[in-house]
Protein backbone atom coordinates (compact mmCIF):
# COMPACT_ATOMS: atom_id res chain seq x y z
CA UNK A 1 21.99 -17.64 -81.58
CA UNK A 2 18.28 -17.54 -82.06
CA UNK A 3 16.18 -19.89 -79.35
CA UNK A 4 15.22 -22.47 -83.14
CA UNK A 5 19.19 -22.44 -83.51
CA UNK A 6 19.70 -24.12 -80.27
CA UNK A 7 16.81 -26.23 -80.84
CA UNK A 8 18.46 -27.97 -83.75
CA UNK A 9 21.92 -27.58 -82.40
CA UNK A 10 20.27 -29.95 -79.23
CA UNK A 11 18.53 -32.12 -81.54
CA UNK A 12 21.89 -32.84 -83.57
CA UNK A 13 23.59 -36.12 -82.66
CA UNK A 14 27.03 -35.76 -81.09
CA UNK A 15 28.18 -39.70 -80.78
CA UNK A 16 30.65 -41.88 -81.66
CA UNK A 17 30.54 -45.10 -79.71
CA UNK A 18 30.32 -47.34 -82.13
CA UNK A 19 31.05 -44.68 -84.78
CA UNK A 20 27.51 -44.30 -86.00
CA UNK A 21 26.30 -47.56 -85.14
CA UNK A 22 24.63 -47.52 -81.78
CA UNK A 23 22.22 -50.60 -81.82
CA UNK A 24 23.69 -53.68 -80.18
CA UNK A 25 23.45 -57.25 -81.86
CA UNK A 26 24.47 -60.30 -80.05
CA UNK A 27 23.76 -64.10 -80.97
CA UNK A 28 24.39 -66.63 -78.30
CA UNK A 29 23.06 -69.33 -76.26
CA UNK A 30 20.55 -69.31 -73.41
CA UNK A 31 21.21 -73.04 -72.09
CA UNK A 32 19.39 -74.90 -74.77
CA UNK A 33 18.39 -72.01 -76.73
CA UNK A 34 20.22 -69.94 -79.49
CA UNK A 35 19.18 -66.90 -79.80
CA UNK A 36 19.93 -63.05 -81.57
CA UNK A 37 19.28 -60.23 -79.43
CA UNK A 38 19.27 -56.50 -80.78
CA UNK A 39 18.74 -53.95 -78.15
CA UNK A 40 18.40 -50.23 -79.10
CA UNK A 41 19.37 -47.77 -76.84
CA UNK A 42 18.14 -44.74 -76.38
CA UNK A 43 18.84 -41.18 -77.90
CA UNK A 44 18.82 -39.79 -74.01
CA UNK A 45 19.30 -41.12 -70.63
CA UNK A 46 17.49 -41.57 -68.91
CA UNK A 47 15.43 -43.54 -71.72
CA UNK A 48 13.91 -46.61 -72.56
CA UNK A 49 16.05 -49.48 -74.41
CA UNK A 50 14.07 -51.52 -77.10
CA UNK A 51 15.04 -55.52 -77.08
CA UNK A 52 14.37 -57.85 -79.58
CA UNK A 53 14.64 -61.40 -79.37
CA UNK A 54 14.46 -63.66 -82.14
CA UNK A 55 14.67 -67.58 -80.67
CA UNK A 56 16.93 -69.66 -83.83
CA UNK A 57 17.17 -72.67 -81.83
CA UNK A 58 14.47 -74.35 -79.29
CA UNK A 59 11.00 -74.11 -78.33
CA UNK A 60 11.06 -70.99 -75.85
CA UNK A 61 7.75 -70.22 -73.98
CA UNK A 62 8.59 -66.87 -72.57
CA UNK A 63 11.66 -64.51 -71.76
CA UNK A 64 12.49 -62.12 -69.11
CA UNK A 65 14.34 -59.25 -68.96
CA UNK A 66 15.86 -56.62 -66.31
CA UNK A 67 18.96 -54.12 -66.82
CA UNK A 68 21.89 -53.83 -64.71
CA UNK A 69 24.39 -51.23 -63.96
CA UNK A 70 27.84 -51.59 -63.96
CA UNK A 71 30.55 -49.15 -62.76
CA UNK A 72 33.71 -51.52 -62.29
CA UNK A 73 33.16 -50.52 -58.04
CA UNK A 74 30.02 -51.36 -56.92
CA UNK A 75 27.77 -54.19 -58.91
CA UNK A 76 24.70 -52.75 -59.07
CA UNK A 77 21.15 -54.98 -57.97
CA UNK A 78 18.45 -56.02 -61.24
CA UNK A 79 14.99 -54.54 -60.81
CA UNK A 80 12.79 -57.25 -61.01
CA UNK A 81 12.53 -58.43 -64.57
CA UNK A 82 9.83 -57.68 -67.04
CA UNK A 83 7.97 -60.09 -69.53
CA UNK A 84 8.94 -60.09 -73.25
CA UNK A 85 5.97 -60.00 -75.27
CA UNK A 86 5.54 -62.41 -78.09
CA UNK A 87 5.13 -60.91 -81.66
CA UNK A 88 1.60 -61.67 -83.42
CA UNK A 89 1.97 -64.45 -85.76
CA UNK A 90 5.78 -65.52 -85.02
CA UNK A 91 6.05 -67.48 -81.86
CA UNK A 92 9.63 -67.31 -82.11
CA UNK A 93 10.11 -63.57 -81.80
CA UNK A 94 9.58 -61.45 -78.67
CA UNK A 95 9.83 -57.79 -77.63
CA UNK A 96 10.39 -55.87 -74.54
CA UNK A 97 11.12 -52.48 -72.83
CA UNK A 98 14.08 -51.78 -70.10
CA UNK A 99 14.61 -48.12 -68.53
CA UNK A 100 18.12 -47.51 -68.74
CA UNK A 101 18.69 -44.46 -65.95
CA UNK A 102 22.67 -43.44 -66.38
CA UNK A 103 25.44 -43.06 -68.76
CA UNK A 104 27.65 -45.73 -68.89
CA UNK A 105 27.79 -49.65 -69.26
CA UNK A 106 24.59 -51.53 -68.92
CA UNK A 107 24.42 -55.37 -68.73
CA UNK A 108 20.48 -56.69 -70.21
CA UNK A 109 20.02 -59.54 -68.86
CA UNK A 110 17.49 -62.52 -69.80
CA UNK A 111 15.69 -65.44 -68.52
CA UNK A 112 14.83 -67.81 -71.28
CA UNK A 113 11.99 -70.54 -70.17
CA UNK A 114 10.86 -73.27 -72.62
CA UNK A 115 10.13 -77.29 -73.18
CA UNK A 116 13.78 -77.88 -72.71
CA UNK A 117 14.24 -75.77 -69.24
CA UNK A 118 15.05 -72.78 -68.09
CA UNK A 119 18.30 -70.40 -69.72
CA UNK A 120 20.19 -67.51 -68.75
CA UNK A 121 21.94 -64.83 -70.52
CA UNK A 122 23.56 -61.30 -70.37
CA UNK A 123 24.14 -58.92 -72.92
CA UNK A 124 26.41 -55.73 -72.35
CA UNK A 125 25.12 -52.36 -73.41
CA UNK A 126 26.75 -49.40 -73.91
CA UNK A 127 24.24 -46.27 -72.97
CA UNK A 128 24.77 -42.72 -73.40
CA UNK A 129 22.70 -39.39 -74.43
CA UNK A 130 23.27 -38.72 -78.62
CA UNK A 131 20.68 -36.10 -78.57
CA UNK A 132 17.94 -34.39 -76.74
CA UNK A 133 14.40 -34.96 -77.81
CA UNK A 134 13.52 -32.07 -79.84
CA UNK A 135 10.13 -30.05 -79.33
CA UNK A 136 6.96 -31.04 -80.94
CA UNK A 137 5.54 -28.66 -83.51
CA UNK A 138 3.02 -28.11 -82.12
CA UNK A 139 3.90 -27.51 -78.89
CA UNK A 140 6.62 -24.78 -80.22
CA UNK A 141 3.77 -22.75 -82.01
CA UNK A 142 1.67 -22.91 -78.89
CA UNK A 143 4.41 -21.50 -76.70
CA UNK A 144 5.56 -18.81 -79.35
CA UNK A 145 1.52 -17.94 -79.50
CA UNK A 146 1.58 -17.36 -75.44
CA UNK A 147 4.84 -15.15 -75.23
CA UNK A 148 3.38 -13.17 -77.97
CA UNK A 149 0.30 -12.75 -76.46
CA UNK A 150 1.64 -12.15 -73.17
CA UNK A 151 4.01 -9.51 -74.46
CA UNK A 152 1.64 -7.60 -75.97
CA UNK A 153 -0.73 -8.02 -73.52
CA UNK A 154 2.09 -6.27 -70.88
CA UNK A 155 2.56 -3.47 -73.36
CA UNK A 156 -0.47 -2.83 -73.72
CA UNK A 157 -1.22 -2.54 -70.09
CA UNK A 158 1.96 -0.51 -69.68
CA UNK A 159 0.32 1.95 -72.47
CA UNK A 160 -3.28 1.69 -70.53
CA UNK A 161 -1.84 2.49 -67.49
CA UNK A 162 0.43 5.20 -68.32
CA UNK A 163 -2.67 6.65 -70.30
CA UNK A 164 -5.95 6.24 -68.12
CA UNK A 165 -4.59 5.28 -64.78
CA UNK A 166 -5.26 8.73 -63.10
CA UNK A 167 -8.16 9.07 -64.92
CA UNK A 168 -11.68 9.47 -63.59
CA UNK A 169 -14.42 7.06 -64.67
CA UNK A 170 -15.48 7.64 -68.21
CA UNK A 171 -13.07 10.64 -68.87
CA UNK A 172 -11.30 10.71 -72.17
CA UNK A 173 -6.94 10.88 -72.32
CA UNK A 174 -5.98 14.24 -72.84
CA UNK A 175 -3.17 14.42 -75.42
CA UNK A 176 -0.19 14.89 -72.80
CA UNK A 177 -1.54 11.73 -71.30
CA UNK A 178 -2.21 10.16 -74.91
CA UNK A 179 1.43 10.60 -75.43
CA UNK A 180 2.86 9.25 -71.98
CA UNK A 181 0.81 6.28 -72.90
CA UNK A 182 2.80 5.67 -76.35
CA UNK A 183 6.27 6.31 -74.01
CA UNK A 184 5.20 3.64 -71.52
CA UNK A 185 4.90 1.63 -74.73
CA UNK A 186 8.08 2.02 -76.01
CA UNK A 187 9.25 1.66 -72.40
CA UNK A 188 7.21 -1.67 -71.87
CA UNK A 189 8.50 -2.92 -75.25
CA UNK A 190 12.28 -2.52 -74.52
CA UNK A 191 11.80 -4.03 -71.40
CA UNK A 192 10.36 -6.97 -73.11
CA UNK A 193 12.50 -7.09 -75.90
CA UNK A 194 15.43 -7.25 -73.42
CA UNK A 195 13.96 -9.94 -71.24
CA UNK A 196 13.48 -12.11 -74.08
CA UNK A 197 16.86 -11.33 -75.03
CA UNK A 198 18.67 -12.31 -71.59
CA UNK A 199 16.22 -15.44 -71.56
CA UNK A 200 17.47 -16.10 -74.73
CA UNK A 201 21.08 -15.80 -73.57
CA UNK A 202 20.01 -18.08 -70.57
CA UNK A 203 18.87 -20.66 -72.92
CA UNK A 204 21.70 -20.72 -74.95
CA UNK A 205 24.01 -21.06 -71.55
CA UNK A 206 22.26 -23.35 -70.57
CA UNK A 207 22.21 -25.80 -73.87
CA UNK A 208 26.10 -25.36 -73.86
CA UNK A 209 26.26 -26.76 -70.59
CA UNK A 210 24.04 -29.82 -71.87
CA UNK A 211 25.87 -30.59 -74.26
CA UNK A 212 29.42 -30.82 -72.42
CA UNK A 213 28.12 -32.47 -69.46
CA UNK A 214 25.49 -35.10 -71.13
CA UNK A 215 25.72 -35.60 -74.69
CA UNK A 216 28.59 -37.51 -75.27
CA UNK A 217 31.88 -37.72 -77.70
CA UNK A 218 34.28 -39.85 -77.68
CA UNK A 219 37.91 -38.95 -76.18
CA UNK A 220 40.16 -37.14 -78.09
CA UNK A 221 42.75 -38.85 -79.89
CA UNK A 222 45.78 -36.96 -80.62
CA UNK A 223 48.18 -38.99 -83.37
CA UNK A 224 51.49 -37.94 -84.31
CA UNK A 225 54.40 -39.26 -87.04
CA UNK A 226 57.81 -40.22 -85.07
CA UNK A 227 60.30 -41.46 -86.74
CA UNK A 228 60.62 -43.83 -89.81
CA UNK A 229 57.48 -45.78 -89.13
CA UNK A 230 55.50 -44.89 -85.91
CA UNK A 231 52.89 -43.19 -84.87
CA UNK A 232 52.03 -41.80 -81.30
CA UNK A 233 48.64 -41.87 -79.98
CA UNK A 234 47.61 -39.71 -76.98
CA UNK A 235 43.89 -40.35 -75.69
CA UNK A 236 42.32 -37.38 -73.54
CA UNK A 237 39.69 -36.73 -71.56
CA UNK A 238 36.99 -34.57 -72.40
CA UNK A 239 34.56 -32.50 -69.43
CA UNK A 240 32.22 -36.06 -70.07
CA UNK A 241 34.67 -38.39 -69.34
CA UNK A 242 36.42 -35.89 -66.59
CA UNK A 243 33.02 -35.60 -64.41
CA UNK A 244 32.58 -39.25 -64.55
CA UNK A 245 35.64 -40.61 -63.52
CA UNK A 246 34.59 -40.82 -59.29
CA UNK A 247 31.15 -42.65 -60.67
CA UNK A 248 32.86 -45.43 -62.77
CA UNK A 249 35.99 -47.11 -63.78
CA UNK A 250 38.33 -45.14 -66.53
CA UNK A 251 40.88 -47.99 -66.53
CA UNK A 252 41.48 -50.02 -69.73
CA UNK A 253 41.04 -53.60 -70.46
CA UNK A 254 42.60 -55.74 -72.92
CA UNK A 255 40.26 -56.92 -75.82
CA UNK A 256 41.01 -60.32 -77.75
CA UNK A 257 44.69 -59.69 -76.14
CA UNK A 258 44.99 -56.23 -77.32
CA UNK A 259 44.61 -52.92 -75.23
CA UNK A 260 44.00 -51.11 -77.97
CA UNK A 261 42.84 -51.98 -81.75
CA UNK A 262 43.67 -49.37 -85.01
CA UNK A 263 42.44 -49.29 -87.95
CA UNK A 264 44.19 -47.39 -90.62
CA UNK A 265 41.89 -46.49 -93.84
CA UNK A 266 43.24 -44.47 -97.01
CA UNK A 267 40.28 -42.07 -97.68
CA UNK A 268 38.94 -40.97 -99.93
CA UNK A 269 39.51 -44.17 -102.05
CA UNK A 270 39.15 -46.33 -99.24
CA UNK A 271 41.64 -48.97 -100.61
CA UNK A 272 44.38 -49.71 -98.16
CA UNK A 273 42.96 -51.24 -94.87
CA UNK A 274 45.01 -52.24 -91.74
CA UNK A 275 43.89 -53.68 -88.63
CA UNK A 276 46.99 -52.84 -86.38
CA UNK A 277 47.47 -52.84 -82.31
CA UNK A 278 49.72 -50.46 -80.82
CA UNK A 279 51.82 -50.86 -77.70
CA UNK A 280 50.65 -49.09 -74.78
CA UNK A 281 53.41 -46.48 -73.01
CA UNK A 282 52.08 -44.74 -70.28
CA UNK A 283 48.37 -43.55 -69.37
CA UNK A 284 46.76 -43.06 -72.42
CA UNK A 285 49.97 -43.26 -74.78
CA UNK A 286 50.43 -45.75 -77.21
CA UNK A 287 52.84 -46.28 -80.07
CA UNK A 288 52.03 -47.65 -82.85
CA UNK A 289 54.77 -49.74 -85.03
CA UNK A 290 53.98 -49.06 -89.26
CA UNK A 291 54.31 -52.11 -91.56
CA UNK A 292 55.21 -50.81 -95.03
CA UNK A 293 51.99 -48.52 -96.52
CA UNK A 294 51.27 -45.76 -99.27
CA UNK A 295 51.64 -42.09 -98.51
CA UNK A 296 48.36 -40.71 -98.50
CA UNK A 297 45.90 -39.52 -96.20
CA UNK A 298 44.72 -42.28 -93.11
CA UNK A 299 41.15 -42.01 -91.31
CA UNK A 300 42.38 -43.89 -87.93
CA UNK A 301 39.88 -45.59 -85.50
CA UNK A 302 41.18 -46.50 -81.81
CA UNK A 303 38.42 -49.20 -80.35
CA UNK A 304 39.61 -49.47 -76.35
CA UNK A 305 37.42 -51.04 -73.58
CA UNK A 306 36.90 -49.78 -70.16
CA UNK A 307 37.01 -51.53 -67.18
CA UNK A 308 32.96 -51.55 -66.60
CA UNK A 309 32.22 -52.94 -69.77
CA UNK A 310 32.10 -49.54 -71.55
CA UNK A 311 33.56 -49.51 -75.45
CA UNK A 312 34.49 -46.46 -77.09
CA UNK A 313 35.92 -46.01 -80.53
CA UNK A 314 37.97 -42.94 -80.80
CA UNK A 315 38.56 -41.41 -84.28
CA UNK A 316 41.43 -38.79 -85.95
CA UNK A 317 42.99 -38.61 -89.08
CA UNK A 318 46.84 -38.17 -90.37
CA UNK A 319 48.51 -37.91 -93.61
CA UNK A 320 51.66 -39.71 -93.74
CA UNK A 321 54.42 -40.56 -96.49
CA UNK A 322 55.53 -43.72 -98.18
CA UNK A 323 56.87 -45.89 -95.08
CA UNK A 324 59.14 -48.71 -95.25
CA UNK A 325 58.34 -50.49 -92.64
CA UNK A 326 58.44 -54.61 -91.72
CA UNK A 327 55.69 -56.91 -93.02
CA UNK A 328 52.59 -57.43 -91.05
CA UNK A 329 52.84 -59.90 -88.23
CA UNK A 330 50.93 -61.87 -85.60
CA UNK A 331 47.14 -60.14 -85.51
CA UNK A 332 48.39 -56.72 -87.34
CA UNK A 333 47.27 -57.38 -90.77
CA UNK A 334 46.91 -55.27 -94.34
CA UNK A 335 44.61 -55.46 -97.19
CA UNK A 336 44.21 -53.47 -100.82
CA UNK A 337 41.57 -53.41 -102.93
CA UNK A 338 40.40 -51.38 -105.84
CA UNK A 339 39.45 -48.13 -105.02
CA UNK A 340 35.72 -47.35 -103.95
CA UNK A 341 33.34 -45.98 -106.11
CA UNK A 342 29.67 -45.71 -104.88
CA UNK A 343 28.68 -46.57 -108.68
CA UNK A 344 29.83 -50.05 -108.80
CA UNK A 345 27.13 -52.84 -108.00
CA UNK A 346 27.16 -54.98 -104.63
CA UNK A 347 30.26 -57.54 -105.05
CA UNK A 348 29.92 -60.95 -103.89
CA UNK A 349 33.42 -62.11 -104.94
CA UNK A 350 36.90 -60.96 -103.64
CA UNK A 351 40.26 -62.54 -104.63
CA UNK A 352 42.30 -63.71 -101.39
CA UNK A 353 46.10 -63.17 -101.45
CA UNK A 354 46.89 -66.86 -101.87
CA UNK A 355 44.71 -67.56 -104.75
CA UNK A 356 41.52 -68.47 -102.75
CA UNK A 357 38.77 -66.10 -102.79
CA UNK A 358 36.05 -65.45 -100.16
CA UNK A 359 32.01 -65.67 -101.46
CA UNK A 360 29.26 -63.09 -99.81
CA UNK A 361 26.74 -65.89 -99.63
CA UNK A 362 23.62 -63.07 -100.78
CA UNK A 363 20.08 -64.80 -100.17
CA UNK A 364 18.78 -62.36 -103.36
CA UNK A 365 16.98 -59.67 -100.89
CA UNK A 366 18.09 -56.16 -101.08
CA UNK A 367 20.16 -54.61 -97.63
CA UNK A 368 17.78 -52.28 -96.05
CA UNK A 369 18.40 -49.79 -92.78
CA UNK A 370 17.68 -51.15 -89.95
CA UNK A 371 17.15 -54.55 -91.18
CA UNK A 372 19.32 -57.20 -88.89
CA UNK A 373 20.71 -59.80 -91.08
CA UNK A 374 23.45 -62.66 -91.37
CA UNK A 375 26.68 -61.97 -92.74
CA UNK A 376 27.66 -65.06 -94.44
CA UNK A 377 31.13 -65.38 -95.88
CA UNK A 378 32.56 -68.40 -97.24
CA UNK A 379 36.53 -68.90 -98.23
CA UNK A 380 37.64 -71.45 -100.97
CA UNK A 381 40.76 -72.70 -102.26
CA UNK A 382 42.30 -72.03 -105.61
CA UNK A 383 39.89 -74.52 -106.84
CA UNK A 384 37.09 -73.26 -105.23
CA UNK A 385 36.45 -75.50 -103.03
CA UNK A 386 35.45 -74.65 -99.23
CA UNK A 387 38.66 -74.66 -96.86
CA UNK A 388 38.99 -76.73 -94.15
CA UNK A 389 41.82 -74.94 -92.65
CA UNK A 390 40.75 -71.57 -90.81
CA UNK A 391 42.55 -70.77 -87.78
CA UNK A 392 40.95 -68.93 -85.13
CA UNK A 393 41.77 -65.06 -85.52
CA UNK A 394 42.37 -63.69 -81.80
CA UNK A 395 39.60 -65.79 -80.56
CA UNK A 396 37.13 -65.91 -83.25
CA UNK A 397 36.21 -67.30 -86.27
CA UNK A 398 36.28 -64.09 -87.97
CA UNK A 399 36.35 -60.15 -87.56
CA UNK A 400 34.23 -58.00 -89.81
CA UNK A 401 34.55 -54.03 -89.92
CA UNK A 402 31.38 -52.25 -92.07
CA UNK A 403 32.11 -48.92 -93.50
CA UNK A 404 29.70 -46.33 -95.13
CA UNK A 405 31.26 -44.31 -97.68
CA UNK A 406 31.21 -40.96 -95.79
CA UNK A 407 32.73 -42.53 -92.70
CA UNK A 408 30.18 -41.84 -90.32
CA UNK A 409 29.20 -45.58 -89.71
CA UNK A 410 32.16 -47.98 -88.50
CA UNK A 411 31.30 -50.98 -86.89
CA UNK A 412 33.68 -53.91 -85.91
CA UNK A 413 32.01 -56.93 -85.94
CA UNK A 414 32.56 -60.15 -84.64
CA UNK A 415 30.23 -63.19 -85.12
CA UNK A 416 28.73 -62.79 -81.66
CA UNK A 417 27.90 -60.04 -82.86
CA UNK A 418 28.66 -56.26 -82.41
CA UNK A 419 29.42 -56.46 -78.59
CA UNK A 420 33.23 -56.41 -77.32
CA UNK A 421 34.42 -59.43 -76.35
CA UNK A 422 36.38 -57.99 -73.16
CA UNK A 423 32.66 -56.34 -72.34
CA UNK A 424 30.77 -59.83 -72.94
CA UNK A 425 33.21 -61.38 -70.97
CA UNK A 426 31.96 -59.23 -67.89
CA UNK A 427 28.53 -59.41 -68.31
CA UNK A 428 28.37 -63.13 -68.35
CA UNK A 429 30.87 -63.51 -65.52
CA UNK A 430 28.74 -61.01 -63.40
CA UNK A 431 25.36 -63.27 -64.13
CA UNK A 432 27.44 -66.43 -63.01
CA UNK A 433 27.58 -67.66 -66.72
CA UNK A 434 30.60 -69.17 -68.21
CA UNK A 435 32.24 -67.79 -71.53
CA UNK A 436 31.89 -70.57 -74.19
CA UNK A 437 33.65 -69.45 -77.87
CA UNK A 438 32.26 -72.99 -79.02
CA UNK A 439 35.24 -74.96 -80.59
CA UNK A 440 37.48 -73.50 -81.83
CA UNK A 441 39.58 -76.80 -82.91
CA UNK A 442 38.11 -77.43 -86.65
CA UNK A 443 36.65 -74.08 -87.81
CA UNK A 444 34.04 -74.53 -91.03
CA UNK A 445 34.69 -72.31 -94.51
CA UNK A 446 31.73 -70.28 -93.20
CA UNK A 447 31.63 -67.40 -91.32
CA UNK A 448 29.05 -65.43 -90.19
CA UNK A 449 28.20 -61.97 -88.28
CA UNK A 450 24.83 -59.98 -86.93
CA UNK A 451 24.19 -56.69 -87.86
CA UNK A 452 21.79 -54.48 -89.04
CA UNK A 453 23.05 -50.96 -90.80
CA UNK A 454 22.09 -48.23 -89.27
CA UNK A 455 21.99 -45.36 -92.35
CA UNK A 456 20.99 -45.98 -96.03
CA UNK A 457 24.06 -45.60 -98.45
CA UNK A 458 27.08 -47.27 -100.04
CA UNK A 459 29.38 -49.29 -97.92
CA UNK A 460 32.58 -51.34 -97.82
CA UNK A 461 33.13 -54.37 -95.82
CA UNK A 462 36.27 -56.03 -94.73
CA UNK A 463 36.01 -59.19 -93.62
CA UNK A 464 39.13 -61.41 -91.64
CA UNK A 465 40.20 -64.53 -91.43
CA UNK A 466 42.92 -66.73 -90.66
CA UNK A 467 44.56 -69.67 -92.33
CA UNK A 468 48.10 -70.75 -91.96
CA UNK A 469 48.70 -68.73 -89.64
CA UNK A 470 48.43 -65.48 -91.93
CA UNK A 471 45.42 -63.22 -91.69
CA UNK A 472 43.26 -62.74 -95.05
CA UNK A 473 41.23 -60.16 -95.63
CA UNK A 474 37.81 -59.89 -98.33
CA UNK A 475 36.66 -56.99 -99.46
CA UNK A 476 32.89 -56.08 -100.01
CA UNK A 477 31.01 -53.06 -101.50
CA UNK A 478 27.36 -52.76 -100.56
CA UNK A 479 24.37 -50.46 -101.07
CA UNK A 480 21.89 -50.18 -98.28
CA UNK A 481 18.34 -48.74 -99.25
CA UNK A 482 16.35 -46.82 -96.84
């Protein structure tokens, strides 16, 4: 592999996480204040994390920030905290910087001071290296101008020698002598040529070993058809995961009540979801229990929580036959929809099973990368008029899951935002904070979720609720511009 190949093979992102999705967005309360957070980590650790806070609720005078490390042994000890600045002409908007020195699960933590006190809150990030930096430009060209010059400045003096380096002052070569100088040459040039050539190999040894030890991937997920209607999942670990395991906590950790969620997605017409949760078996075995579903080919993606905080969303894919299975039950649920096509326009309309329907609430603006917005769903009756009868759905109001139309973005969302609950739960529990849902007694038709899409492109969004105690599931198609 030339020295360029490796460049770009470095400079190619190798992540899952949050399959695609590696910004954070959380909305919550400091004290008095409401606010949404989006922190973007970097592309290499160590790196610098971007935070952004945008205040929704309150008067806030300034905000503090400092990261901590977590590795489910030893808490780790917050660097002393560093001002937010304030953005020019919106008061209520503030940015920051926190260096974020190992892989792993990272807890941001903020200070929020304004005319109604003093707040606290902690947000848990999930860092890891996607990609080395690649080289600048220009910097490339000068180095390939210096080994060229250098090369041919040591043939040359190889030839010189070879030629004139018995020579008296001011004698000419004779042509023996001429022609020991063009053999030094060649010499000198294979010599080179070979050096470059091992360095070269070097290089590329090297860049291997990067990229097993730092960049990371998600485990591998092994999935398997037993039976009439399961599936066994095997989780792995990978050289990543293998080197870490004396530095932090591998165990799992239950999320919303579940070890492990699945989602099931018929590709390529994306029209049969299912958010399922398999049984855990042994260390790193699950089985999962089908409810009746399609033959056809099944993208699968495994979110699991370890015990520092740290998400991961593992990914496979199976083809399996028709399966006769028992109706969905408890938090397992199923949706169908027509099949995707990247041609149709944005819907804002999608029929729920028992006549009701759930409204995208669109405020008229196009979706653009990068671009945090509200999610605002609202479910109606038969009549179309707003519910009054959501149930909370394993905790929540509502669980969202965003897909592009290649499947290299999943997110699940909930309307904290994009952060695990199990993970949230640790980072306000290690900053002495209590874990307040809000009520969760008399839920409004509305509900509502962070995010901000990473990629430009066509996506589908399915978005859960609960009422009576069946889950119901909208789906959305979206285009994002760039």
């Amino acid at each position: 592999m030339r020295i360029w190949g490796v460049v770009l093979l470095l400079a190619a992102s190798t992540a899952f996480g949050h399959v695609g999705s590696p910004n954070v967005y959380f909305e919550g309360d400091a004290g008095s204040y409401h606010l949404l957070l989006t922190v973007n980590p970097p592309a290499m650790v160590p790196g610098v994390a971007n935070v952004q806070a945008r205040v929704t609720s309150g008067t806030v005078s300034s905000i503090r920030i400092a990261p901590v490390y977590v590795n489910g042994k030893d808490q780790g000890l917050p660097p002393a905290p560093d001002t937010m600045q304030p953005v020019p002409g919106d008061p209520q908007s503030f940015i920051g910087r926190v260096w974020l020195m190992e892989s792993g699960s990272w807890e941001v933590r903020a200070e929020v001071t304004g005319t109604q006190g003093v707040g606290k809150l902690a947000v848990p990030v999930p860092a890891f290296a996607r990609r080395t930096l690649p080289m600048q430009k220009a910097l490339g060209t000068l180095l390939v101008a210096l080994m060229l010059v250098l090369s041919i400045g040591a043939i040359s003096i190889a030839g010189a020698a070879a030629r004139e380096g018995i020579l008296s002052p001011g004698a000419i070569p004779s042509p023996r002598q001429r022609r020991l100088g063009r053999i030094a040459m060649v010499v000198a040039t294979v010599l080179v040529v070979t050096i470059l050539a091992l360095g070269n190999w070097w290089w590329n040894a090297e860049a291997a070993d990067l990229k097993q030890t730092m960049l990371y991937n998600a485990p591998p997920l092994e999935v398997s058809f037993k039976g009439t209607d399961q599936l066994r999942l095997r989780m792995d670990d990978d050289f990543w995961h293998k080197i870490r395991k004396d530095q932090w906590s591998m165990s799992l950790i239950p999320d919303h009540g579940h070890v492990m969620h699945a989602f099931l997605l018929r590709i390529p017409a994306m029209d049969r979801f299912y958010h399922l949760h398999p049984e855990q078996v042994g260390n790193g075995s699950f089985v999962l229990t089908l409810p009746s579903l399609p033959a056809g080919n099944y993208k699968i993606f495994a979110d699991i929580v370890r015990q520092t905080g740290f998400p991961e969303t593992m990914v496979t894919e199976i083809k399996l036959p028709d399966i006769t299975g028992q109706p969905v039950s408890g938090d397992d649920s199923a949706a169908d929809a027509a099949p995707f096509n990247s041609s149709s326009r944005t819907t804002v309309v999608s029929p729920l099973p028992d006549g009701g329907r759930m409204v995208w609430e669109r405020n008229g603006e196009d979706l653009k990368t990068g671009q945090v917005s509200w999610f605002r769903f609202r479910v109606e009756d038969a009549q179309g008029n707003p519910v009054d009868d959501l149930e909370p759905y394993m905790g929540m109001a509502g669980h969202a899951e965003f897909v592009r139309s290649d499947l290299s973005v999943f997110a699940h969302i909930h309307p904290a935002g994009s952060v695990p609950m199990a993970s949230l739960m640790i980072a306000q529990k290690d900053f002495g904070l209590p874990m307040d849902h809000g009520s969760m007694q008399a839920l409004p038709a509305e509900v509502s979720f962070p995010y901000g899409f990473p990629q430009h492109g066509d996506y589908r969004l399915f978005v859960q609720v609960k009422r009576h105690g069946q889950i119901e599931t909208g789906v959305f198609d979206a285009h994002v511009a760039n």
